[in-house]
Protein backbone atom coordinates (compact mmCIF):
# COMPACT_ATOMS: atom_id res chain seq x y z
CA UNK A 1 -4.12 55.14 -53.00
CA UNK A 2 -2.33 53.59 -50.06
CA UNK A 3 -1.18 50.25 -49.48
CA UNK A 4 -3.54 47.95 -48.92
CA UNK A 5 -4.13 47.84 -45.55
CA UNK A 6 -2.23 44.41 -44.62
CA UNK A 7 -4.08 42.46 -46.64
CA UNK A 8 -2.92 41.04 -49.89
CA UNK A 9 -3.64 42.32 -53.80
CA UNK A 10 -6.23 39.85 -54.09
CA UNK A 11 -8.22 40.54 -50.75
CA UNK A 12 -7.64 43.96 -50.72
CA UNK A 13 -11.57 45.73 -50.07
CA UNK A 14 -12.64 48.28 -52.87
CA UNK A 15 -13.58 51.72 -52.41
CA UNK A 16 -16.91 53.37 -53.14
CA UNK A 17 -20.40 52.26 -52.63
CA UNK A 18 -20.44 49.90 -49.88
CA UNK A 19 -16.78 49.89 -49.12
CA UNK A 20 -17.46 49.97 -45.44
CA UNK A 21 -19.51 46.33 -45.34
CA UNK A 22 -16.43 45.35 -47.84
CA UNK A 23 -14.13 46.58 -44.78
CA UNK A 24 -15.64 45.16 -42.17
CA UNK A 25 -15.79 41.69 -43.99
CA UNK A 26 -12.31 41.90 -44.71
CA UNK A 27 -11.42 43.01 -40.63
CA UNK A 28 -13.18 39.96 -39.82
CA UNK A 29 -11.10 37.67 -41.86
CA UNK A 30 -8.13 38.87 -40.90
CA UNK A 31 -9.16 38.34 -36.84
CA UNK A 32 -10.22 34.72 -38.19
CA UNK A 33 -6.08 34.68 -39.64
CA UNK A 34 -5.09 35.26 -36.15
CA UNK A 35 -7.17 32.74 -34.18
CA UNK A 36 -5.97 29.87 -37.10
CA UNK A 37 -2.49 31.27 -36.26
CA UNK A 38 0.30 31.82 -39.34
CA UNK A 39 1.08 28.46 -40.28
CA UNK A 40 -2.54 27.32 -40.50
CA UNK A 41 -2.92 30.58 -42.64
CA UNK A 42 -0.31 29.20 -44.75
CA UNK A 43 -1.33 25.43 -44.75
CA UNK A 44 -5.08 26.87 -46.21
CA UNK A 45 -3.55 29.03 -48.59
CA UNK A 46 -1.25 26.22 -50.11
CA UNK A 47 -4.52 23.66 -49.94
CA UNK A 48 -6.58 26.86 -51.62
CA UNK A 49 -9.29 26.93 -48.95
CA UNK A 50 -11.26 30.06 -48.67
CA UNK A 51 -10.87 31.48 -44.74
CA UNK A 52 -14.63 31.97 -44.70
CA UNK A 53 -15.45 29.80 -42.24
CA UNK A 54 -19.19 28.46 -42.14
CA UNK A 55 -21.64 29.93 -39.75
CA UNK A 56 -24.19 28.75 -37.42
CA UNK A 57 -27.22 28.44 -39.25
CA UNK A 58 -29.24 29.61 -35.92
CA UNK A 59 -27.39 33.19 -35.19
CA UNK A 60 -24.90 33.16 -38.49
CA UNK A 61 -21.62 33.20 -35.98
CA UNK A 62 -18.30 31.54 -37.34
CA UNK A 63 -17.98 27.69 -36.34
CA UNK A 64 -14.58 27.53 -35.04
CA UNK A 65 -14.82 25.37 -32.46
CA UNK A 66 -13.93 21.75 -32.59
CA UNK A 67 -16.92 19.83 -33.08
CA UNK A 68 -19.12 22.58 -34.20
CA UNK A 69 -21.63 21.21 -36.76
CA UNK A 70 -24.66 23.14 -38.58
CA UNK A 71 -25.33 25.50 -35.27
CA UNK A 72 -22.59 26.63 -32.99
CA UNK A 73 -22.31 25.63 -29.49
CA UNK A 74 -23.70 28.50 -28.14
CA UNK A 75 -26.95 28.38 -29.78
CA UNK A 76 -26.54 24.53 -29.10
CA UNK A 77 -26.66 25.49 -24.83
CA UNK A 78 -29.46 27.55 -25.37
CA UNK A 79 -31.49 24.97 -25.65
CA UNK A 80 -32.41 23.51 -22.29
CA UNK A 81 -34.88 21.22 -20.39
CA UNK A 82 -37.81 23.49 -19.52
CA UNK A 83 -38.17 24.09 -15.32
CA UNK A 84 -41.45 25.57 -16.48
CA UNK A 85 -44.25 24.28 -14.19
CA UNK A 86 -46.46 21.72 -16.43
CA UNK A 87 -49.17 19.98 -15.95
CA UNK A 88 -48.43 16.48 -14.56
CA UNK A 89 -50.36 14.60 -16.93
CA UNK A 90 -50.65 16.38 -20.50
CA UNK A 91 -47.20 18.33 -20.16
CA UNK A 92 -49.29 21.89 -20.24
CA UNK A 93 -47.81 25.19 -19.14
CA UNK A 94 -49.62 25.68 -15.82
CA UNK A 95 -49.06 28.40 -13.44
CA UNK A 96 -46.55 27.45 -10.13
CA UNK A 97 -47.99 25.41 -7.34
CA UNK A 98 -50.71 23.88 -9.63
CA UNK A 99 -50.07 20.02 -10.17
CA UNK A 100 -52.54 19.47 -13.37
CA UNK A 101 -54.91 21.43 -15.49
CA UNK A 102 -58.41 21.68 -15.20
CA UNK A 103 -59.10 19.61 -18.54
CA UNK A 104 -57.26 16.76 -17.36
CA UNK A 105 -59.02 16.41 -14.11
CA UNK A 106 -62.30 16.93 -16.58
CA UNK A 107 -61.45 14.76 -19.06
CA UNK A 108 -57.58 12.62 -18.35
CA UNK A 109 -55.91 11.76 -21.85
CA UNK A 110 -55.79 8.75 -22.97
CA UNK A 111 -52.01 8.55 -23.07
CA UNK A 112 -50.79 8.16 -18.71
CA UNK A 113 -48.24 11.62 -19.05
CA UNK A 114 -47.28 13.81 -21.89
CA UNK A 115 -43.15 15.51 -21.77
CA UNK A 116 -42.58 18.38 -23.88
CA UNK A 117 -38.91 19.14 -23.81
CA UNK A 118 -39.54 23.28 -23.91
CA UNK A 119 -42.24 25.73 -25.44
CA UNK A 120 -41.21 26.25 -29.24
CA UNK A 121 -39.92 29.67 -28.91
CA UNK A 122 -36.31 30.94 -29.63
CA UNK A 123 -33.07 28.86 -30.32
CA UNK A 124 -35.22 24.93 -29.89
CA UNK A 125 -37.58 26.89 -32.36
CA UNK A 126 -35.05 27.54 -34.87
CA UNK A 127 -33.81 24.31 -34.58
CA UNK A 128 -36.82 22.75 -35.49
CA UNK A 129 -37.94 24.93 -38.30
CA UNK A 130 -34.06 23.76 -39.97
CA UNK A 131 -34.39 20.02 -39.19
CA UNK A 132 -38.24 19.63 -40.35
CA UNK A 133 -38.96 22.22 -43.13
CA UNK A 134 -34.84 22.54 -44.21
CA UNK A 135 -34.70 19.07 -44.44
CA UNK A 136 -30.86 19.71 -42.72
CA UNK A 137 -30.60 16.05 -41.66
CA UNK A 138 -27.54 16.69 -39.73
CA UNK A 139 -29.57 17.71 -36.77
CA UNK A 140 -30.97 14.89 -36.71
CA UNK A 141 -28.72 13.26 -33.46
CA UNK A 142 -28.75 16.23 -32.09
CA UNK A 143 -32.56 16.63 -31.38
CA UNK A 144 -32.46 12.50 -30.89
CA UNK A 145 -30.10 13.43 -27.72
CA UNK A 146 -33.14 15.87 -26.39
CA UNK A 147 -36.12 13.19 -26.06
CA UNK A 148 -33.23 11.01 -25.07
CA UNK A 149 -32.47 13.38 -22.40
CA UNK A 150 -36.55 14.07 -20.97
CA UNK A 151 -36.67 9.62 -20.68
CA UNK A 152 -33.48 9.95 -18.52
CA UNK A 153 -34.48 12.70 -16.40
CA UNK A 154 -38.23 12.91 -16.38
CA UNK A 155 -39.74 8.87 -16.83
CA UNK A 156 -38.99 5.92 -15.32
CA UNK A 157 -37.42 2.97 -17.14
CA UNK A 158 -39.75 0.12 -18.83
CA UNK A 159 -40.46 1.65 -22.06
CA UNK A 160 -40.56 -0.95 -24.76
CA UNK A 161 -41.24 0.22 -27.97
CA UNK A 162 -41.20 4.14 -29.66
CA UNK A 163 -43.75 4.99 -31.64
CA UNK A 164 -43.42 8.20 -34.18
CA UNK A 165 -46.30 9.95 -35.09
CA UNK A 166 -47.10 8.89 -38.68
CA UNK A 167 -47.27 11.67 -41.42
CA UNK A 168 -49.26 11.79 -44.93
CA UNK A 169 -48.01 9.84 -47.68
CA UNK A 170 -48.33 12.05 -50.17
CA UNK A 171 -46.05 14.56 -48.28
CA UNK A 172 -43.28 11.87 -47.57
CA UNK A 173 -40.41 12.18 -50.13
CA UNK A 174 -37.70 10.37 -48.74
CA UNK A 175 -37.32 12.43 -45.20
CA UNK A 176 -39.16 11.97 -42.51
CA UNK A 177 -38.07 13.92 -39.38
CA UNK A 178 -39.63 12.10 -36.20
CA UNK A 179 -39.65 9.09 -37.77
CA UNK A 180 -35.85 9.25 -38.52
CA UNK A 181 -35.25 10.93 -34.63
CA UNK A 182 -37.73 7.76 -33.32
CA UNK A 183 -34.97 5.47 -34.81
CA UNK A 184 -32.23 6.98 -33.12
CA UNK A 185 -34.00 6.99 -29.69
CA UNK A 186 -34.79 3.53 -29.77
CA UNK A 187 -31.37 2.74 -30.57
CA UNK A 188 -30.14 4.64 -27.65
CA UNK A 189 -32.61 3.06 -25.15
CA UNK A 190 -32.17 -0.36 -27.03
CA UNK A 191 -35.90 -1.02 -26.80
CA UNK A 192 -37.90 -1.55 -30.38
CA UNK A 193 -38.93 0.89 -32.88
CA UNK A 194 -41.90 0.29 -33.80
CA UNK A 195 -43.15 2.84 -37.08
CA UNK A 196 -45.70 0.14 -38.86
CA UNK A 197 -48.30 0.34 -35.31
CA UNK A 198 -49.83 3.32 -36.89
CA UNK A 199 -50.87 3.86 -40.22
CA UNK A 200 -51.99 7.58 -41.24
CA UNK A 201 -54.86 7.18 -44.40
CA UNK A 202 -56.44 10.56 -44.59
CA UNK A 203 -53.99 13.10 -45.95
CA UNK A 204 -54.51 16.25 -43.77
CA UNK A 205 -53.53 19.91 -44.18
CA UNK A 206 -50.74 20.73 -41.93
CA UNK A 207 -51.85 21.88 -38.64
CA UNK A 208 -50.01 25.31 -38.89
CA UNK A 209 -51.78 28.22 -40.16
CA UNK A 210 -55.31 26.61 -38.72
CA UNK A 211 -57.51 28.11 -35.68
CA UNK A 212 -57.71 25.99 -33.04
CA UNK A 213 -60.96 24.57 -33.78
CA UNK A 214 -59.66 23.52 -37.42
CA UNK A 215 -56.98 21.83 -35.66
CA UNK A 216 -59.06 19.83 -33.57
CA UNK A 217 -61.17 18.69 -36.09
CA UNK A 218 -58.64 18.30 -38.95
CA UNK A 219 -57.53 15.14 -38.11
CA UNK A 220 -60.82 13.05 -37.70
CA UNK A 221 -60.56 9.93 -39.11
CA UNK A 222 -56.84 9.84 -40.33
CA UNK A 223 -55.49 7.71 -38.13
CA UNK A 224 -55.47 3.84 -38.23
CA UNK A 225 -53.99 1.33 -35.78
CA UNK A 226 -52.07 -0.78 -38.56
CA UNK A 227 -51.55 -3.92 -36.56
CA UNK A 228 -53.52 -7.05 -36.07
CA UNK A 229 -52.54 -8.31 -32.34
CA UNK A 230 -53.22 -6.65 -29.37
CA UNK A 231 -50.45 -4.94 -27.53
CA UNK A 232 -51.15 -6.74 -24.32
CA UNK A 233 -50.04 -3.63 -21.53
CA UNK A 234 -46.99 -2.51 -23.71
CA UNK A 235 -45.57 0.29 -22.34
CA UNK A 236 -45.21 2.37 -25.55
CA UNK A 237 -43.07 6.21 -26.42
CA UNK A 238 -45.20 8.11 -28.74
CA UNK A 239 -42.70 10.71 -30.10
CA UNK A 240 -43.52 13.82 -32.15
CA UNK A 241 -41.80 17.13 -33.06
CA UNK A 242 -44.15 19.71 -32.14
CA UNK A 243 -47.86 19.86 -30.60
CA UNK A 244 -50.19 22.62 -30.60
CA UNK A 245 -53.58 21.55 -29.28
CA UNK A 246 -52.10 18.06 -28.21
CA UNK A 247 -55.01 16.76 -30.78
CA UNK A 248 -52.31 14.74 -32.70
CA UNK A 249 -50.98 12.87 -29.91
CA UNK A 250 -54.47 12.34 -28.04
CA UNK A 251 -55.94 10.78 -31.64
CA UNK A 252 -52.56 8.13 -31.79
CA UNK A 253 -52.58 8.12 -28.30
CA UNK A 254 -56.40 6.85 -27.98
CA UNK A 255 -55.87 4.39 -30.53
CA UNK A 256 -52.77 2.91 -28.92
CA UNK A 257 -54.06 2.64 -26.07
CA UNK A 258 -57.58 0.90 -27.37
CA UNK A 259 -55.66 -2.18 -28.43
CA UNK A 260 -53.83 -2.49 -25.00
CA UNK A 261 -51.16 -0.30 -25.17
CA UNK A 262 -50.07 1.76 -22.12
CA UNK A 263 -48.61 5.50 -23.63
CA UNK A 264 -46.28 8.48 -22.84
CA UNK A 265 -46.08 10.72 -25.12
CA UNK A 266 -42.58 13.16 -25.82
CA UNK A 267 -42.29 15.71 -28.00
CA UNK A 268 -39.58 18.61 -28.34
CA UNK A 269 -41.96 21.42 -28.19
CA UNK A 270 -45.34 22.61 -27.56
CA UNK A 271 -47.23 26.05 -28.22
CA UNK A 272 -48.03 28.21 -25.62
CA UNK A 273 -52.10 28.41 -25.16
């Protein structure tokens, strides 16, 4: 047999059924070798720290970059404010040159504008589905920065209080996603967070997997304002993660606004309909 290849006894890839993958793994550390350079080679060698580098959890690429945390940067500036044309008032996808959707203009929400950071497709997609059902709290500032981002660029300033969407309490278990990313934003904007002004006392099956109708009916009656005073013209973020037929935000929405509350409502994504 020959020598093995440059790499050392221990590394060296074995022969026979699947040798190839086993080669190609092996090419791909030693390319990793040369970006660390010798000495760091020899520095992770003496510390005894495996070369296998961790990979974005979005398109499984090495993190090597400085800074790189959970999904590369990359898959990081893929995700981008929409340009999409929306409607003005509940944040739907409308075709160009159209300023708001015929069910607004029928019926206006009871919340004064709805921002949806992008349609929950791709990369933002991805992202979600890690943060909320992979519980993989360290994307947790990282989403923060993007309803962060939509107040900078897409509302004017005033905003008092953020409100998160409350969620069942038999399904919380220590982690709760928009309540946790509420928390942050707040912070950032130094205005109140606000999580006890809605109460949620009808547990609910999730909204995925249901028609549309289901959805819209699903949530009767599950919502409580939690608060004895009025809020007197407070000008209130209602934050969720994702929205399908908006009929989670319009329910909190409605009763926000019923005890005095003025409401725009962010989320990071919404479902194309």
């Amino acid at each position: 047999m020959k020598a093995n290849q440059g790499y050392s006894t221990e590394e060296a890839p074995s022969h026979g059924a699947g040798s190839f993958f086993l080669h190609a793994r092996f090419r791909r550390r030693v390319k990793i070798r040369e970006k660390i350079g010798r000495g760091g080679s020899v520095l992770a060698r003496m510390a005894g720290v495996s070369l296998f580098l961790p990979r974005c959890r979005v398109c499984g690429s090495d993190l090597v970059l400085a800074g790189e945390k959970i999904i590369c940067r990359d898959c990081r500036q893929k995700v981008r404010l929409s340009e999409e044309n929306q409607c003005r008032t509940c944040g739907k996808f409308i075709p160009a040159g159209i300023e708001a959707c015929g069910s607004c203009l029928l019926l206006p929400p009871p919340f004064l504008r709805h921002v949806s950071y992008a349609a929950y497709e791709g990369t933002l997609r991805e992202v979600i589905i890690l943060y909320k059902y992979g519980e993989v709290e360290a994307l947790k500032t990282f989403l923060a920065s993007l309803y962060l981002e939509m107040v900078r660029k897409k509302l004017p300033a005033g905003f008092q209080a953020v409100v998160p969407v409350p969620i069942d309490r038999q399904r919380r278990h220590g982690f709760m996603p928009v309540r946790t990313m509420g928390r942050l934003l707040a912070r950032e904007l130094k205005i109140e967070f606000s999580p006890a002004l809605l109460g949620k006392i009808k547990s609910t099956p999730p909204q995925v997997g249901l028609s549309q109708a289901q959805r819209k009916s699903n949530l009767d009656g599950a919502f409580i304002f939690a608060q004895k005073q009025k809020l007197a013209g407070k000008k209130i973020l209602l934050i969720d993660d994702v929205t399908t037929t908006g009929t989670t935000i319009n329910k909190c929405a409605a009763l926000l606004k019923k005890n005095g509350a003025q409401v725009t409502a962010l989320t990071l994504a919404q479902t194309r309909f």
